[in-house]
N, C-alpha and C. Protein backbone atom coordinates (compact mmCIF):
# COMPACT_ATOMS: atom_id res chain seq x y z
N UNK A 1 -11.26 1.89 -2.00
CA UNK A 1 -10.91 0.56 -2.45
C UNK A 1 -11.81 -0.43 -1.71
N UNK A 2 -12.51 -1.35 -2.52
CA UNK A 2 -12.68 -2.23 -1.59
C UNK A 2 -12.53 -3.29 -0.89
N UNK A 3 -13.13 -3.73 0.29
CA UNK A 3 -12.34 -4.52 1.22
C UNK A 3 -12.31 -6.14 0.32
N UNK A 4 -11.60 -6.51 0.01
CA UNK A 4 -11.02 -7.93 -0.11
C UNK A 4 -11.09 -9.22 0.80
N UNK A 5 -11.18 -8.87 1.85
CA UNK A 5 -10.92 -9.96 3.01
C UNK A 5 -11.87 -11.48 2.71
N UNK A 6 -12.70 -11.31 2.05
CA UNK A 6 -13.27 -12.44 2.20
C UNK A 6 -13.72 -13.04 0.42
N UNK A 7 -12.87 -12.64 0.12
CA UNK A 7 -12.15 -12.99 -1.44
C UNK A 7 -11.18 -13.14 -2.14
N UNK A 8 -9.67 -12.99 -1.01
CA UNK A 8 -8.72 -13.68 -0.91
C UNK A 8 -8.64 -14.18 0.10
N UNK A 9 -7.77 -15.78 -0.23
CA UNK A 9 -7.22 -16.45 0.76
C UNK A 9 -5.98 -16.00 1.11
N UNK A 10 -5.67 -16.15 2.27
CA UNK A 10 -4.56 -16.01 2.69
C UNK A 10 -3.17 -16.13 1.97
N UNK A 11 -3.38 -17.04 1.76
CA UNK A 11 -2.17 -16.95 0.30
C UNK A 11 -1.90 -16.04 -0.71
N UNK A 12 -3.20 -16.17 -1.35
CA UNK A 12 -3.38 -14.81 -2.32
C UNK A 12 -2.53 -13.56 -1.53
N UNK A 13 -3.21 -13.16 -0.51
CA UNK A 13 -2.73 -11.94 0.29
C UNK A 13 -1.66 -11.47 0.49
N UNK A 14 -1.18 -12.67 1.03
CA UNK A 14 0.44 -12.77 1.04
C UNK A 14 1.03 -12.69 -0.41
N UNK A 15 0.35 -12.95 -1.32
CA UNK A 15 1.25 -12.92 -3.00
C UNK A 15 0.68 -11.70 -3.23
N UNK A 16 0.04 -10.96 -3.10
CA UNK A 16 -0.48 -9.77 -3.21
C UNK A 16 0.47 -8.77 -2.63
N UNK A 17 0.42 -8.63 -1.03
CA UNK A 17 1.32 -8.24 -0.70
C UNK A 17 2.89 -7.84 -0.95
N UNK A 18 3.63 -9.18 -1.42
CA UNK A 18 4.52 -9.34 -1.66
C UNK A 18 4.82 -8.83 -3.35
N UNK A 19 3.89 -8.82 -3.87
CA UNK A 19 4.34 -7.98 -4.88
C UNK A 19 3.90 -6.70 -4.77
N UNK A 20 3.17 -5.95 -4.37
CA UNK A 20 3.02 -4.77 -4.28
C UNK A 20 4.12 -3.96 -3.17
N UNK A 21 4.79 -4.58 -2.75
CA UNK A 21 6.03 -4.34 -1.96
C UNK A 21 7.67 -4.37 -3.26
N UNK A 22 7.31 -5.26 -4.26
CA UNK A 22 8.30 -4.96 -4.83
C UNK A 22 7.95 -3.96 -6.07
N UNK A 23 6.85 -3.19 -6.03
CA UNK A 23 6.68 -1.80 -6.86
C UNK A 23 7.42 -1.00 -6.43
N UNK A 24 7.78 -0.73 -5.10
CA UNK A 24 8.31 0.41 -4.07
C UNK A 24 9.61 0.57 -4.18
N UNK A 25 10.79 1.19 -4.88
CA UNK A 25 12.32 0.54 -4.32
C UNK A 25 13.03 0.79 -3.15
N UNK A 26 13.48 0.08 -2.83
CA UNK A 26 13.72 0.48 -1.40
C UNK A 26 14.44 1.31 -1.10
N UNK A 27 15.42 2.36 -2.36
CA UNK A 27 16.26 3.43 -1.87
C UNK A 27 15.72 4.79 -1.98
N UNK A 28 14.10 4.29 -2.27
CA UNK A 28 13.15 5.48 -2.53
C UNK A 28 12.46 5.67 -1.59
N UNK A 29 12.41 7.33 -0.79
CA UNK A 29 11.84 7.37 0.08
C UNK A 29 9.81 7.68 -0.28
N UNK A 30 9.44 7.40 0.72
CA UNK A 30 7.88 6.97 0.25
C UNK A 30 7.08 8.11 0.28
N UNK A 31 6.48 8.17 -0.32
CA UNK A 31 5.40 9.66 -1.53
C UNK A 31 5.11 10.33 0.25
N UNK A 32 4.71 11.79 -0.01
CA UNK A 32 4.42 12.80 1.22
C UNK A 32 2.85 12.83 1.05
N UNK A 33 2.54 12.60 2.19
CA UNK A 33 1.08 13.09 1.54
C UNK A 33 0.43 14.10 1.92
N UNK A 34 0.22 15.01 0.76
CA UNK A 34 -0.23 15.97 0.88
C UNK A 34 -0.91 16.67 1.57
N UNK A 35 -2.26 15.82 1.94
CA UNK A 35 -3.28 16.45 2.06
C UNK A 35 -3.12 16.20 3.88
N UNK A 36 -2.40 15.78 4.21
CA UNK A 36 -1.86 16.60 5.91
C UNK A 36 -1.21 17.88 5.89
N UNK A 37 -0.36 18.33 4.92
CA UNK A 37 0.26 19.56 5.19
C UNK A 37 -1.18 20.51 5.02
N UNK A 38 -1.91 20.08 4.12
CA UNK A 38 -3.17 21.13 3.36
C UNK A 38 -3.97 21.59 5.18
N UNK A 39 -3.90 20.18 5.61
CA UNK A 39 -4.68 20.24 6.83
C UNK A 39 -4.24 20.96 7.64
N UNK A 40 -2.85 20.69 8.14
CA UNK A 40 -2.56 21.33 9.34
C UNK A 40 -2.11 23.29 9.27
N UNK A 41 -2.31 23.67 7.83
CA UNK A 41 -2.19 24.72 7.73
C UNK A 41 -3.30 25.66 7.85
């Protein structure tokens, strides 16, 4: 992905943020990721 930082303002970020936080529900626990178990085996 690329870095953003100096093509949003701060604001943006924060509205960015804040909705990509309400994709998630909160009684859902958050995705495993895989590719550590792949690793440590």
């Amino acid at each position: 992905m690329p870095a953003y930082g100096k093509n949003l303002s701060p604001p943006e970020t924060t509205a960015l943020v804040a909705f990509l936080k309400t994709l998630h529900p909160s009684a859902q626990t958050p995705a495993r990721d895989a590719s550590r178990s792949a690793v440590l085996q």
